[in-house]
C-alpha atoms as a PDB file:
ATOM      1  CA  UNK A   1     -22.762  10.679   3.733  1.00  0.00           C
ATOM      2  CA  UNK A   2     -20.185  13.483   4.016  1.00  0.00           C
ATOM      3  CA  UNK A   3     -17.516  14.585   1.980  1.00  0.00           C
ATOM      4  CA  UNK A   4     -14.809  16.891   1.519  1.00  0.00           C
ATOM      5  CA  UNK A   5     -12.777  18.147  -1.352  1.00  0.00           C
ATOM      6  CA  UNK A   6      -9.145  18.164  -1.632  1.00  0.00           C
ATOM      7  CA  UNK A   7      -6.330  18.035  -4.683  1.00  0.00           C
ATOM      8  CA  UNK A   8      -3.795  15.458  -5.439  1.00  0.00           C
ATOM      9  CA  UNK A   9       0.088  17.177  -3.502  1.00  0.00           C
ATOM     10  CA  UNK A  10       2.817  15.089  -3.816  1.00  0.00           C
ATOM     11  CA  UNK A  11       3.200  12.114  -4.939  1.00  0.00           C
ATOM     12  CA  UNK A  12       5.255   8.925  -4.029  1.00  0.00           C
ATOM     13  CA  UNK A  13       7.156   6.227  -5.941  1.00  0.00           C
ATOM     14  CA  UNK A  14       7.830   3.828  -3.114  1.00  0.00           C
ATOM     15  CA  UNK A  15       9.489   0.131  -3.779  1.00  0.00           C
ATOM     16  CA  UNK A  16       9.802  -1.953  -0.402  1.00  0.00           C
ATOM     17  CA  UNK A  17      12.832  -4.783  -0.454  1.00  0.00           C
ATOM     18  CA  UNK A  18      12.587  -8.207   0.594  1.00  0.00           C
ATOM     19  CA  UNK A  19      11.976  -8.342   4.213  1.00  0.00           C
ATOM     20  CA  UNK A  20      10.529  -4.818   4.872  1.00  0.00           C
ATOM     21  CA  UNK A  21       7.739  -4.136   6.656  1.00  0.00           C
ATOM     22  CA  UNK A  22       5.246  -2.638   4.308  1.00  0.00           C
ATOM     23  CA  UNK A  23       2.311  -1.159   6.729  1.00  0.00           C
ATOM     24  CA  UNK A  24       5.109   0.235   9.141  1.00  0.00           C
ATOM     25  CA  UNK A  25       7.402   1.834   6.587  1.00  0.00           C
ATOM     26  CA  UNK A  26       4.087   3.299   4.834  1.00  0.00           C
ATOM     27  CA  UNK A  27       3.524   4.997   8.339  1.00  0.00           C
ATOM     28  CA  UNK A  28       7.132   5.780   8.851  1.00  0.00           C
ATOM     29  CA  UNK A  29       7.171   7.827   5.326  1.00  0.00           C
ATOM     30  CA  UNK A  30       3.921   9.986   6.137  1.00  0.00           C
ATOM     31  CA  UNK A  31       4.990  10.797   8.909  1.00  0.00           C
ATOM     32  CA  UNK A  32       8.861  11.352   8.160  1.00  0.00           C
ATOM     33  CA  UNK A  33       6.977  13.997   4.903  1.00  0.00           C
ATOM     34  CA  UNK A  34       4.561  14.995   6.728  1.00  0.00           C
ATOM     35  CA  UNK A  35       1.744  13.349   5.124  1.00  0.00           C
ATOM     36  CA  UNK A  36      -1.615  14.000   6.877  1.00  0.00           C
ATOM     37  CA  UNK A  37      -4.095  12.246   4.327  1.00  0.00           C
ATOM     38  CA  UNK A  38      -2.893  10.025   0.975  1.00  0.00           C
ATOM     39  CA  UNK A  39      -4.185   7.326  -0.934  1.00  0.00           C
ATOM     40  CA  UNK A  40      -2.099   4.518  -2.124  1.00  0.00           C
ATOM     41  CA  UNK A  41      -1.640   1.377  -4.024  1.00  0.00           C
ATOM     42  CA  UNK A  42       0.134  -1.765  -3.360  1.00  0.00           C
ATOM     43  CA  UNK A  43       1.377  -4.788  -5.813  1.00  0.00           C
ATOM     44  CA  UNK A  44       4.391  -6.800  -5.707  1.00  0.00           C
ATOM     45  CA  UNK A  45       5.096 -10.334  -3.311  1.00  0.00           C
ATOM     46  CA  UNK A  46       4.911 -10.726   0.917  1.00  0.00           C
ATOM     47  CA  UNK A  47       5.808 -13.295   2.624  1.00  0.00           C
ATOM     48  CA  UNK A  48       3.622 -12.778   6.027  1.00  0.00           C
ATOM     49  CA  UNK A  49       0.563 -10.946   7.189  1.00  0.00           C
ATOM     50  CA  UNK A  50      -2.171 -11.337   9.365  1.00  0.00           C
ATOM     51  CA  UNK A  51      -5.608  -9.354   8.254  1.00  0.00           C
ATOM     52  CA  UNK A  52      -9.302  -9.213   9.069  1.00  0.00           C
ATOM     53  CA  UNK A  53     -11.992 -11.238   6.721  1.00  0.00           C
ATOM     54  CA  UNK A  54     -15.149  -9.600   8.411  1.00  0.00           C
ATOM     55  CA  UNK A  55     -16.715  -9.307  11.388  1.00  0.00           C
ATOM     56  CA  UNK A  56     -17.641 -12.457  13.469  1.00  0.00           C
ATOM     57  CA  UNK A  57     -21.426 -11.652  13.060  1.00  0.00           C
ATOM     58  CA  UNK A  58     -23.171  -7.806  11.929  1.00  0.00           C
ATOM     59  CA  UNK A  59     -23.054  -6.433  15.595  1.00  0.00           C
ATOM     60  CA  UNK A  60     -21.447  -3.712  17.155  1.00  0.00           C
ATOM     61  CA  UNK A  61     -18.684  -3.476  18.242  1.00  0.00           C
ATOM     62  CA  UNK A  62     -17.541  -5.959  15.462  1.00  0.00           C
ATOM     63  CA  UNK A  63     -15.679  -9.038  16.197  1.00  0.00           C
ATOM     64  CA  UNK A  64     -12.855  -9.381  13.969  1.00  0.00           C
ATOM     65  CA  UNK A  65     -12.270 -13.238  11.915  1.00  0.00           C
ATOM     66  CA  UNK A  66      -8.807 -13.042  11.371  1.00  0.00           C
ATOM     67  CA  UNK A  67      -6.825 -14.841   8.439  1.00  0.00           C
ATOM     68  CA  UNK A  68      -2.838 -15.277   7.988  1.00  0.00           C
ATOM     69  CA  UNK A  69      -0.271 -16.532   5.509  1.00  0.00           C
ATOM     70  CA  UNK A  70       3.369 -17.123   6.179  1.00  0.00           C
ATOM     71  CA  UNK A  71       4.478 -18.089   2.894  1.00  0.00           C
ATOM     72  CA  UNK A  72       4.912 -15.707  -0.392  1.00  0.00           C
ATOM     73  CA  UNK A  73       2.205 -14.322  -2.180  1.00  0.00           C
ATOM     74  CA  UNK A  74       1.013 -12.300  -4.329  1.00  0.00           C
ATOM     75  CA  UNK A  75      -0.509  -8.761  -3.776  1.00  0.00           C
ATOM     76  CA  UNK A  76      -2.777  -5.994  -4.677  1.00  0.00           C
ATOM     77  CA  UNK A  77      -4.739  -3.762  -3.256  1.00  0.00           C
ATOM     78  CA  UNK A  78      -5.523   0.067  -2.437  1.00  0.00           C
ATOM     79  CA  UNK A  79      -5.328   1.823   0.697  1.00  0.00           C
ATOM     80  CA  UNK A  80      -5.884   4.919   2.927  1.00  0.00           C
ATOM     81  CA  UNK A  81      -3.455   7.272   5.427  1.00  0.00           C
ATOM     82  CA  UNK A  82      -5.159   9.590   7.607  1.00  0.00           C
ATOM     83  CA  UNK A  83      -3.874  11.302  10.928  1.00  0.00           C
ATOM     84  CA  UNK A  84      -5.333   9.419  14.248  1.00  0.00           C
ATOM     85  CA  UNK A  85      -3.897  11.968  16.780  1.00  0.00           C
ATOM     86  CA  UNK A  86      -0.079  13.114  15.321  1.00  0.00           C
ATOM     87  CA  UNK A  87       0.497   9.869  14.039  1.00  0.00           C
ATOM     88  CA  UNK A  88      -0.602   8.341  10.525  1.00  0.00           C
ATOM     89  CA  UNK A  89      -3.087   5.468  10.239  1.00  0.00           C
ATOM     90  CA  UNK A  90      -2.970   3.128   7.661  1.00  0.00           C
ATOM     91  CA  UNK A  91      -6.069   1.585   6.283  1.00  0.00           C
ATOM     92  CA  UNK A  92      -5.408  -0.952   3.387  1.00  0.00           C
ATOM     93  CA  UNK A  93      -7.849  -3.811   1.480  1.00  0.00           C
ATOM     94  CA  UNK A  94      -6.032  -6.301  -0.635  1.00  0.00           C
ATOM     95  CA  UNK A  95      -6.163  -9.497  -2.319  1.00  0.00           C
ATOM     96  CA  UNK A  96      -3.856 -12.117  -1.215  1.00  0.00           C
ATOM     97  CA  UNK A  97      -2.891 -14.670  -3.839  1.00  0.00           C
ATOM     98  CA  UNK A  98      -1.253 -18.006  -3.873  1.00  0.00           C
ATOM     99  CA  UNK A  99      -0.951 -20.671  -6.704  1.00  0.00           C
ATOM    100  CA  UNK A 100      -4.780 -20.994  -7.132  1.00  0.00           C
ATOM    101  CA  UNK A 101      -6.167 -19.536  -3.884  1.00  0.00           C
ATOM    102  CA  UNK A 102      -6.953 -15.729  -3.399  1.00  0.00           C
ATOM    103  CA  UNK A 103      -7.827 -14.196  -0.040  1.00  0.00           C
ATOM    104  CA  UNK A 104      -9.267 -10.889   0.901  1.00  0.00           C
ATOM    105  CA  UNK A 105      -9.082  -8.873   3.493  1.00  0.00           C
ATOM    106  CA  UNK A 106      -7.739  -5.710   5.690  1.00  0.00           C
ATOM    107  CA  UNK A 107      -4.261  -6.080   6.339  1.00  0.00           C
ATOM    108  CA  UNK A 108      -3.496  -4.731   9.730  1.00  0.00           C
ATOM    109  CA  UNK A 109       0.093  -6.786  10.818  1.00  0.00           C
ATOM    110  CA  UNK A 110       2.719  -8.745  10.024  1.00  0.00           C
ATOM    111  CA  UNK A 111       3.355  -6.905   6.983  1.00  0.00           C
ATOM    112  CA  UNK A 112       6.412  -8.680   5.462  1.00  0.00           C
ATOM    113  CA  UNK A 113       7.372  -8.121   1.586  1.00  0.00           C
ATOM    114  CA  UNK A 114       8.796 -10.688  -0.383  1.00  0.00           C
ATOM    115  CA  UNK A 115      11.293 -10.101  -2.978  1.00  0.00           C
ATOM    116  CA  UNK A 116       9.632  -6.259  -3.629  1.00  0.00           C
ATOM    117  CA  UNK A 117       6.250  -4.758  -3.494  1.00  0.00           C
ATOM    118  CA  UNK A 118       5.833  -1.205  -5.067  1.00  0.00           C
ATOM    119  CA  UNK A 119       3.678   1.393  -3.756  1.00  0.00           C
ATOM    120  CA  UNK A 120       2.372   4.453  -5.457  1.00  0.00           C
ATOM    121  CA  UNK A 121       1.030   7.216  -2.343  1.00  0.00           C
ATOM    122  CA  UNK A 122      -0.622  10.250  -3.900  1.00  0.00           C
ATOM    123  CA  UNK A 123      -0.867  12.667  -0.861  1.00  0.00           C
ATOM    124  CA  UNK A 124      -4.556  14.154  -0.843  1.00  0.00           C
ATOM    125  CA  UNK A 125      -4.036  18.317   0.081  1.00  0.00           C
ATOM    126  CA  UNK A 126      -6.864  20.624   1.098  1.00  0.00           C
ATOM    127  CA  UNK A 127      -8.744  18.452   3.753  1.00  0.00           C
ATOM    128  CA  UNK A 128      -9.397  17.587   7.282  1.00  0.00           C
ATOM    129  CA  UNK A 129     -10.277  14.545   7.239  1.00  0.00           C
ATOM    130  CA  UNK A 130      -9.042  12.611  10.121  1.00  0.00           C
ATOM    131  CA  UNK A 131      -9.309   8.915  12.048  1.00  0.00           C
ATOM    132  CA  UNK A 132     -11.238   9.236  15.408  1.00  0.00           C
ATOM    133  CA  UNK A 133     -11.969   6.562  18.076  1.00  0.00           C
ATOM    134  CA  UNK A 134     -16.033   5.619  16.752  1.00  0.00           C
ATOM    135  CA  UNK A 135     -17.279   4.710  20.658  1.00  0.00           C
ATOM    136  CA  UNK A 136     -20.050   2.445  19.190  1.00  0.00           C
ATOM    137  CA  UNK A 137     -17.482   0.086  16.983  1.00  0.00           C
ATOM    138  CA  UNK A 138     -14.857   0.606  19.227  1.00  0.00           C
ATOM    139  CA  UNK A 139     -12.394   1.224  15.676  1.00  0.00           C
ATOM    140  CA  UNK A 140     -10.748   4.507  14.788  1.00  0.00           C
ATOM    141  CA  UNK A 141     -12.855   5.075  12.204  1.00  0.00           C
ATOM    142  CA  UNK A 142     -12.699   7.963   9.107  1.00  0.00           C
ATOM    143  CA  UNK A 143     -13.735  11.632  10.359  1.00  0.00           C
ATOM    144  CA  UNK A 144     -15.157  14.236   7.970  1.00  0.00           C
END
């Protein structure tokens, strides 16, 4: 295990309106501020996305099992941003809920709200922790 230790900057009141793309305009924001590490929260409606349920089997590199929905639902769920290179990477886990069905996963596309989804980003100061291509997975993984 490593670890740093940093203190909560800035933080972000962010509401995203029907039709927005949630993943991209998280990016966009860090790196429009300048945001090299946050953490966030996300819970409100989308409409589409396409995430990752787990790896195929427990071998490296991991073979993704990707799920998708293309209708609204709800969502919640907690993510990271950390700097891969300049640019921010967005790493988020949520539960994806509709009528009596809930889905988990890592959201990594198709990021589409529906009506609004609010996001609270509290901006994590005093590290240097970054994302780094991991040669064994083959996934820009978390640096410390």
């Amino acid at each position: 295990m490593k670890y740093q230790c940093g203190k909560v900057g800035r933080v972000f009141v962010v509401r995203f309106e029907d039709g927005d793309d949630v993943l991209g305009g998280l990016a966009e924001m860090a790196s429009r501020e300048g945001i090299a590490a946050a953490a966030f929260h996300l819970v409100g409606g989308m409409k589409r996305g396409r995430f990752v349920v787990g790896p195929e089997q427990e071998e490296l590199p991991p073979v993704p099992v990707w799920r998708e929905f293309d209708t609204s639902h709800e969502i919640l769920g907690f993510g990271t941003i950390f700097r891969h290179g300049e640019q921010p990477k967005i790493h988020f886990h949520g539960a994806f809920g509709k009528k009596d069905a809930v889905r988990v996963g890592c959201l990594r596309e198709a990021s589409e709200a529906f009506l609004v989804v609010e996001a609270v980003v509290q901006e994590i100061v005093g590290v240097t922790a970054r994302r780094e291509m991991d040669h064994e997975s083959g996934m820009v993984l978390l640096t410390i």
